[in-house]
C-alpha atoms as a PDB file:
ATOM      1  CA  UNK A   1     118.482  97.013 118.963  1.00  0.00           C
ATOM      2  CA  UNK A   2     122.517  95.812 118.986  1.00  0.00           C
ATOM      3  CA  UNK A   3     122.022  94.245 115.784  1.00  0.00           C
ATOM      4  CA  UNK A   4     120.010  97.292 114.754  1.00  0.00           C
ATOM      5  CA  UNK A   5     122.916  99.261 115.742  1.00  0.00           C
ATOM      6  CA  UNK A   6     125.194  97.121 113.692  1.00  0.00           C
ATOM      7  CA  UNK A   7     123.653  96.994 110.752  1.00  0.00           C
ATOM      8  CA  UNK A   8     123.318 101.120 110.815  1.00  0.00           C
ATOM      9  CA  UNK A   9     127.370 101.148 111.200  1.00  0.00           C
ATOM     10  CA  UNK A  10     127.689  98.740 108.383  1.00  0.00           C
ATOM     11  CA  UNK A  11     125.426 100.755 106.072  1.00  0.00           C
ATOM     12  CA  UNK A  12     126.101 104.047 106.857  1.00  0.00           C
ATOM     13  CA  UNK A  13     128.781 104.783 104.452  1.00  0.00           C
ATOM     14  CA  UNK A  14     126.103 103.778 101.839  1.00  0.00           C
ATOM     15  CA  UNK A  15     123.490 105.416 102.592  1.00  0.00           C
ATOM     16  CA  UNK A  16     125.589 108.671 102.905  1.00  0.00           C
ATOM     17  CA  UNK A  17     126.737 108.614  99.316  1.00  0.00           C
ATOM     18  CA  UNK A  18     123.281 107.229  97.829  1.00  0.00           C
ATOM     19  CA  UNK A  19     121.955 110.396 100.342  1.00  0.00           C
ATOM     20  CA  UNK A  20     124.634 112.660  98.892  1.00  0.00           C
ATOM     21  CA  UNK A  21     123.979 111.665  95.030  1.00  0.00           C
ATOM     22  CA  UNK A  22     120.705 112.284  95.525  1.00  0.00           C
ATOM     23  CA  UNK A  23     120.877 115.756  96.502  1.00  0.00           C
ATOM     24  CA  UNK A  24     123.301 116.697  93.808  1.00  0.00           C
ATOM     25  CA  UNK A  25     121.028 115.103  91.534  1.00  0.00           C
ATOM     26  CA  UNK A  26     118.191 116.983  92.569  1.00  0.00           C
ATOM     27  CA  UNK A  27     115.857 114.879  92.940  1.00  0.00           C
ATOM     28  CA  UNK A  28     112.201 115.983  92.722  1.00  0.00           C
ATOM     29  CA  UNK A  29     110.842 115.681  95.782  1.00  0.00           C
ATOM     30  CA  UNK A  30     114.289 115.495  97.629  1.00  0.00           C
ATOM     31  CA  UNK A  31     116.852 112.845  98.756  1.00  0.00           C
ATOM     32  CA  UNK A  32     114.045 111.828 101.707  1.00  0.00           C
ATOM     33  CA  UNK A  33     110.705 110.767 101.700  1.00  0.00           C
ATOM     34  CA  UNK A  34     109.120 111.603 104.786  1.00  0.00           C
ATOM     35  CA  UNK A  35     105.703 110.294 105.535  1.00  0.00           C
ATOM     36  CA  UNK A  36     104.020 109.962 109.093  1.00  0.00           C
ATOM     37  CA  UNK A  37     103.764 106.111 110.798  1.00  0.00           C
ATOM     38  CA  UNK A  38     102.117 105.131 113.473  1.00  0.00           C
ATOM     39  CA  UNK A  39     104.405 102.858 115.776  1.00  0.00           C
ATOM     40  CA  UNK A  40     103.766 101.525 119.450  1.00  0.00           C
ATOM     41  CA  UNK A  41     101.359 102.000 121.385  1.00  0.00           C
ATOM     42  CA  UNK A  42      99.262 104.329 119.016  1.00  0.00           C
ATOM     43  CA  UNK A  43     102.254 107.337 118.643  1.00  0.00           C
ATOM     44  CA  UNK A  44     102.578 108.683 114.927  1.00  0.00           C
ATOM     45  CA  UNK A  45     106.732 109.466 114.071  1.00  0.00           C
ATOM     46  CA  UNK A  46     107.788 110.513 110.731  1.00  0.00           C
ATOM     47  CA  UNK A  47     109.402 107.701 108.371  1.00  0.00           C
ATOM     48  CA  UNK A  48     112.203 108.528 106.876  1.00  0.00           C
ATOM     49  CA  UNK A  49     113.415 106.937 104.234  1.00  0.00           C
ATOM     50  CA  UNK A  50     116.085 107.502 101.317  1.00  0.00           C
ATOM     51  CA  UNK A  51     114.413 107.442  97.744  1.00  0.00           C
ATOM     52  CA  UNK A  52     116.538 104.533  96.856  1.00  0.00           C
ATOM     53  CA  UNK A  53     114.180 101.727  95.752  1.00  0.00           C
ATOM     54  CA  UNK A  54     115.898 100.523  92.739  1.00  0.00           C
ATOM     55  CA  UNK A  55     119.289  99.656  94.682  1.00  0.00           C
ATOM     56  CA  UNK A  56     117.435  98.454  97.864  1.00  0.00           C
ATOM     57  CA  UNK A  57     118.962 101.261 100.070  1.00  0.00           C
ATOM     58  CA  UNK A  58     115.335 101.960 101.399  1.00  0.00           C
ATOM     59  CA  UNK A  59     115.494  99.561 103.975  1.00  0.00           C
ATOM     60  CA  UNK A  60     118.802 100.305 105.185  1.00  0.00           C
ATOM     61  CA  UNK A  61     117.791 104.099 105.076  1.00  0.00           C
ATOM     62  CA  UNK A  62     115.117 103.166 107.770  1.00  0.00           C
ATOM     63  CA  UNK A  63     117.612 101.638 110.500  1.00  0.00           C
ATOM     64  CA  UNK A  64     117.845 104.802 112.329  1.00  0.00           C
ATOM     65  CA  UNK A  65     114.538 104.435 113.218  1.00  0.00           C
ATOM     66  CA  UNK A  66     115.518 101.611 114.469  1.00  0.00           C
ATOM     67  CA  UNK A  67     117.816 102.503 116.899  1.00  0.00           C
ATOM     68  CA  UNK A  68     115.678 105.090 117.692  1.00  0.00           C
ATOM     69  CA  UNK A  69     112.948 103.023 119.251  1.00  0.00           C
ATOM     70  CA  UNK A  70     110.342 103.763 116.268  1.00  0.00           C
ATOM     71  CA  UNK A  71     110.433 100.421 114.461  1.00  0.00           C
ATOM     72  CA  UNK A  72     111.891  97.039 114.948  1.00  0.00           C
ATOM     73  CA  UNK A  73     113.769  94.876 112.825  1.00  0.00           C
ATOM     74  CA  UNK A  74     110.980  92.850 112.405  1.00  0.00           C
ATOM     75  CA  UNK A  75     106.857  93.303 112.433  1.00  0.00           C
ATOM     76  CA  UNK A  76     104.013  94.221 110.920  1.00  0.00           C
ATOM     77  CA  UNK A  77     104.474  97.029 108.296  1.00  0.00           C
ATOM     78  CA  UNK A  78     104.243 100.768 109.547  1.00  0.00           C
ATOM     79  CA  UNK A  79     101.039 102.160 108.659  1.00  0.00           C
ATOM     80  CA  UNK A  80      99.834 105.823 108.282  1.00  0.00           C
ATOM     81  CA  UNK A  81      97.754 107.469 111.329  1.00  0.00           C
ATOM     82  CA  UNK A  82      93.531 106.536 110.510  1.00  0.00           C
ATOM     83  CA  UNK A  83      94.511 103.446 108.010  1.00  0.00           C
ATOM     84  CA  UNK A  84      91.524 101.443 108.090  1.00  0.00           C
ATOM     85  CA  UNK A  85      94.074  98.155 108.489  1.00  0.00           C
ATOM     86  CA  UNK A  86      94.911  99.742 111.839  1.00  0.00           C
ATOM     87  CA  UNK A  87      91.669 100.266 112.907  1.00  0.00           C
ATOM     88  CA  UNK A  88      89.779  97.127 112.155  1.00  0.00           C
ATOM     89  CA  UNK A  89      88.328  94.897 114.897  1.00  0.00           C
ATOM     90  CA  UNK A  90      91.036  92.244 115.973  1.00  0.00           C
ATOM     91  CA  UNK A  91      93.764  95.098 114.487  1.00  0.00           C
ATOM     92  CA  UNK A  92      93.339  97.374 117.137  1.00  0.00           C
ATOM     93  CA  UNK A  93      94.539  95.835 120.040  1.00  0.00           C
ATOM     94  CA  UNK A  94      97.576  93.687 118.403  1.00  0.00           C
ATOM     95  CA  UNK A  95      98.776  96.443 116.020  1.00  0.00           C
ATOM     96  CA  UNK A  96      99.282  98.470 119.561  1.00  0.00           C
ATOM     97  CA  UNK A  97     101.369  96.567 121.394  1.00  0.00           C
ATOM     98  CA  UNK A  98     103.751  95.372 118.447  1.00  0.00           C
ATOM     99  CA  UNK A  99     106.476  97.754 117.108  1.00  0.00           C
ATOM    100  CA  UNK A 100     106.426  98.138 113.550  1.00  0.00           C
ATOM    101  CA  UNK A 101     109.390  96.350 111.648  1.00  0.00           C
ATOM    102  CA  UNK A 102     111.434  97.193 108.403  1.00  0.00           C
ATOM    103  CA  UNK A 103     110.295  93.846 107.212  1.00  0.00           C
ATOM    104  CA  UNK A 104     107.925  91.316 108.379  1.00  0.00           C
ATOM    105  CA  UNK A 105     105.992  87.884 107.363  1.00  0.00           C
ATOM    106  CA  UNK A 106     103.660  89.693 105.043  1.00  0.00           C
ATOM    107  CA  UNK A 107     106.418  91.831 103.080  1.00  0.00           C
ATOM    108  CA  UNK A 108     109.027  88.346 102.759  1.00  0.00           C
ATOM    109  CA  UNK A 109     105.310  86.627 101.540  1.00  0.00           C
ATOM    110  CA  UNK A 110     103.837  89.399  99.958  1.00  0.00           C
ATOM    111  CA  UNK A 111     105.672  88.128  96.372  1.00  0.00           C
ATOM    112  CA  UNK A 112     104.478  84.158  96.620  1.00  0.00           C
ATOM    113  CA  UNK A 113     101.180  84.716  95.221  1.00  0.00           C
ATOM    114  CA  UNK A 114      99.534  82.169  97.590  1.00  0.00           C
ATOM    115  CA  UNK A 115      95.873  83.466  98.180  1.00  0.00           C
ATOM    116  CA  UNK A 116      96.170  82.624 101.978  1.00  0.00           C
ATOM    117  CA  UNK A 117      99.220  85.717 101.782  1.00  0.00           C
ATOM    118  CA  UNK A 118      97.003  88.258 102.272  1.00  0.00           C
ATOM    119  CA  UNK A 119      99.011  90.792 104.493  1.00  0.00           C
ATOM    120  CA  UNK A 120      96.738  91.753 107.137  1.00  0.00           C
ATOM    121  CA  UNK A 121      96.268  88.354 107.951  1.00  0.00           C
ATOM    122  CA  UNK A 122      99.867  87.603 107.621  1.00  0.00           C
ATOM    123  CA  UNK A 123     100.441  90.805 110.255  1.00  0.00           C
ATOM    124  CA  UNK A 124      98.034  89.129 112.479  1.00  0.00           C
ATOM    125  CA  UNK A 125      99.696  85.520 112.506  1.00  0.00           C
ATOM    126  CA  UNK A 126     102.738  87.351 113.391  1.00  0.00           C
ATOM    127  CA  UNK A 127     101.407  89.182 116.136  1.00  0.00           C
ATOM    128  CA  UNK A 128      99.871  85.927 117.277  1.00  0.00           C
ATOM    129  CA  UNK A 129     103.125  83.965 117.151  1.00  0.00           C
ATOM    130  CA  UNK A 130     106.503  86.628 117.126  1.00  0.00           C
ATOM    131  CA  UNK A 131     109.365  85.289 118.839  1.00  0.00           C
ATOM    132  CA  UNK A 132     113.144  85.028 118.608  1.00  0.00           C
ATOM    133  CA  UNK A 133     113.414  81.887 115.997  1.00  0.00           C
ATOM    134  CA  UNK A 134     110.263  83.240 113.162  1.00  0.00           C
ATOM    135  CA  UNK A 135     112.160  86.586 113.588  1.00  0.00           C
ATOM    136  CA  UNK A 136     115.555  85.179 112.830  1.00  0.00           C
ATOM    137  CA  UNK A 137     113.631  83.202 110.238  1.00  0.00           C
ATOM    138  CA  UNK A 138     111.941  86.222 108.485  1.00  0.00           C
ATOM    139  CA  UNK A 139     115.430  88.082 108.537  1.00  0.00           C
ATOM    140  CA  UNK A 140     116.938  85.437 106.417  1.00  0.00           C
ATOM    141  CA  UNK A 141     114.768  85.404 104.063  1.00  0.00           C
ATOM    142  CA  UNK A 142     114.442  89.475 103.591  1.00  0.00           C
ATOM    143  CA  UNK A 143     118.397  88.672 102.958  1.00  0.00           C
ATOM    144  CA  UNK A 144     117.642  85.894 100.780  1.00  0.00           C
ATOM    145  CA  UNK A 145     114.847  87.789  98.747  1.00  0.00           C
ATOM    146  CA  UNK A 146     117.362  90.635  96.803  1.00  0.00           C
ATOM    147  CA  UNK A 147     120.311  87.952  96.603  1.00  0.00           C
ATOM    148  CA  UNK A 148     117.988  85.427  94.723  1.00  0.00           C
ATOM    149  CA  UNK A 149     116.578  88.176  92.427  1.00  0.00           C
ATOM    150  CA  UNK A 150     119.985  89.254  91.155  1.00  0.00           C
ATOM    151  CA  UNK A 151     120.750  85.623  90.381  1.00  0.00           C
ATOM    152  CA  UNK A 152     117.477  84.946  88.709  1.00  0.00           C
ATOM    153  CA  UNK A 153     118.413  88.476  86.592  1.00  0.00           C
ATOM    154  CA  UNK A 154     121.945  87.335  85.790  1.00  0.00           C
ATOM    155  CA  UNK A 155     120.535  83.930  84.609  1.00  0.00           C
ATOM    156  CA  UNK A 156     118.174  85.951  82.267  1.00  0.00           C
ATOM    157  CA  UNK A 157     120.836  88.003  80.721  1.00  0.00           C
ATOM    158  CA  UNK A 158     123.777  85.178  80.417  1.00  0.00           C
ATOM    159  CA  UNK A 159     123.075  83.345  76.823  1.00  0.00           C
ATOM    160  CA  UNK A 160     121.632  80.216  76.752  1.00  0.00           C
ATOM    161  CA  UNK A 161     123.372  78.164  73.962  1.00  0.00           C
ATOM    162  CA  UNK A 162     120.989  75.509  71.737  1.00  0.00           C
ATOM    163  CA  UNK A 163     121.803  72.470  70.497  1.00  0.00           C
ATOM    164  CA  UNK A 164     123.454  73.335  67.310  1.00  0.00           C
ATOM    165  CA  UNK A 165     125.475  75.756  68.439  1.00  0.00           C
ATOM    166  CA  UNK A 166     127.856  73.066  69.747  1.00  0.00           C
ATOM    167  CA  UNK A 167     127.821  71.498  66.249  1.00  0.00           C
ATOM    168  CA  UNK A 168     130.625  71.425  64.099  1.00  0.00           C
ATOM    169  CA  UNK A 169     130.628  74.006  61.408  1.00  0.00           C
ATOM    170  CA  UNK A 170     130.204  71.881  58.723  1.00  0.00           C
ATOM    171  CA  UNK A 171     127.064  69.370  60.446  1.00  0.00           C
ATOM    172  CA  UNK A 172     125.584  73.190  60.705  1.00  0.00           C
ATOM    173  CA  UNK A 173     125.921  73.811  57.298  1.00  0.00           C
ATOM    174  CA  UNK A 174     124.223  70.649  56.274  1.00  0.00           C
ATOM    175  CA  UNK A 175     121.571  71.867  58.698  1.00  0.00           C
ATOM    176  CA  UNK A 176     120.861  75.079  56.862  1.00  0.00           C
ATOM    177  CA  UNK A 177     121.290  73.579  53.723  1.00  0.00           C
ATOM    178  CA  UNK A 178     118.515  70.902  54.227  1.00  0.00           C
ATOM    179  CA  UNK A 179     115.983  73.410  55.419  1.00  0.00           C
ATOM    180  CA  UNK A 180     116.534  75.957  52.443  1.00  0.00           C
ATOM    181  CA  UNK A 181     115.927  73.064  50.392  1.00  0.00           C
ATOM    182  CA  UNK A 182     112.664  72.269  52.108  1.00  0.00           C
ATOM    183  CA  UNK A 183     111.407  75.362  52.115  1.00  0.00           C
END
């Protein structure tokens, strides 16, 4: 909960501008999307969380919760009240005595594409085996996830230069020349 706390004080000032651009903007629906969870021990709270996908100011929108007692940093997603996930079998009992996280094993997997990701199971193998070090682990990779997407987008976009563009002008020439003749 300290670094729960820590984080909120670090994002705050974010989240109240994305929060305050978001109401001036009128967004449909509003700033907040509210949506009931159910959290420990069985008791359904209300998720809040700032409509800020696109610049990953969801998550951070969710620490209050946090502090709050409704969600750890860490666990098995927060599902709504009746989801059949929750209810299953081997779900019940495990899904009841974990807090639900703002990330967890299946949402830092969820993107491999492995077949064995599948996130029920993934909830379950953290239920089975949560601790101090796959929690620290799991937290730096949700860290890792949006840094390594911007660089993979900023590789995209930076021009790749061929071959002959490090030519000199005149071998390029000969080049073109050559290939109009061939043609």
């Amino acid at each position: 909960m300290a670094l729960g706390t820590a984080l909120l004080a670090l994002t705050c000032p974010a989240v109240a501008v994305a929060a305050l651009v978001l109401t001036a903007r009128r967004t449909p629906g509003g700033a907040w999307d509210r949506r009931p969870r159910t959290g420990l021990g069985g008791r359904v709270f209300e998720l809040r969380t700032l409509r800020t996908r696109r610049l990953r100011l969801d998550l951070f929108s969710r620490l209050p919760h946090v502090v709050r007692g409704d969600l750890a940093l860490v666990g098995p997603a927060p599902l709504p009240p009746g989801d059949p996930r929750a209810t299953g079998p081997g779900a019940r009992r495990w899904r009841q005595e974990l807090r639900p996280g703002l990330t967890g094993l299946a949402q830092v997997r969820a993107r491999s594409g492995m077949p064995w990701d599948d996130p029920a199971l993934l909830d379950q193998h953290y239920a089975e085996h949560h601790g101090v070090v796959l929690d620290l682990a799991i937290l730096a990779e949700a860290a890792r996830i949006p840094l390594r997407d911007r660089l993979r987008k900023a590789r995209r976009t930076k021009a790749h230069l061929s071959d002959a563009d490090h030519r000199p002008p005149a071998c390029r020439r000969v080049d073109q020349a050559d290939s109009v003749s061939t043609d």
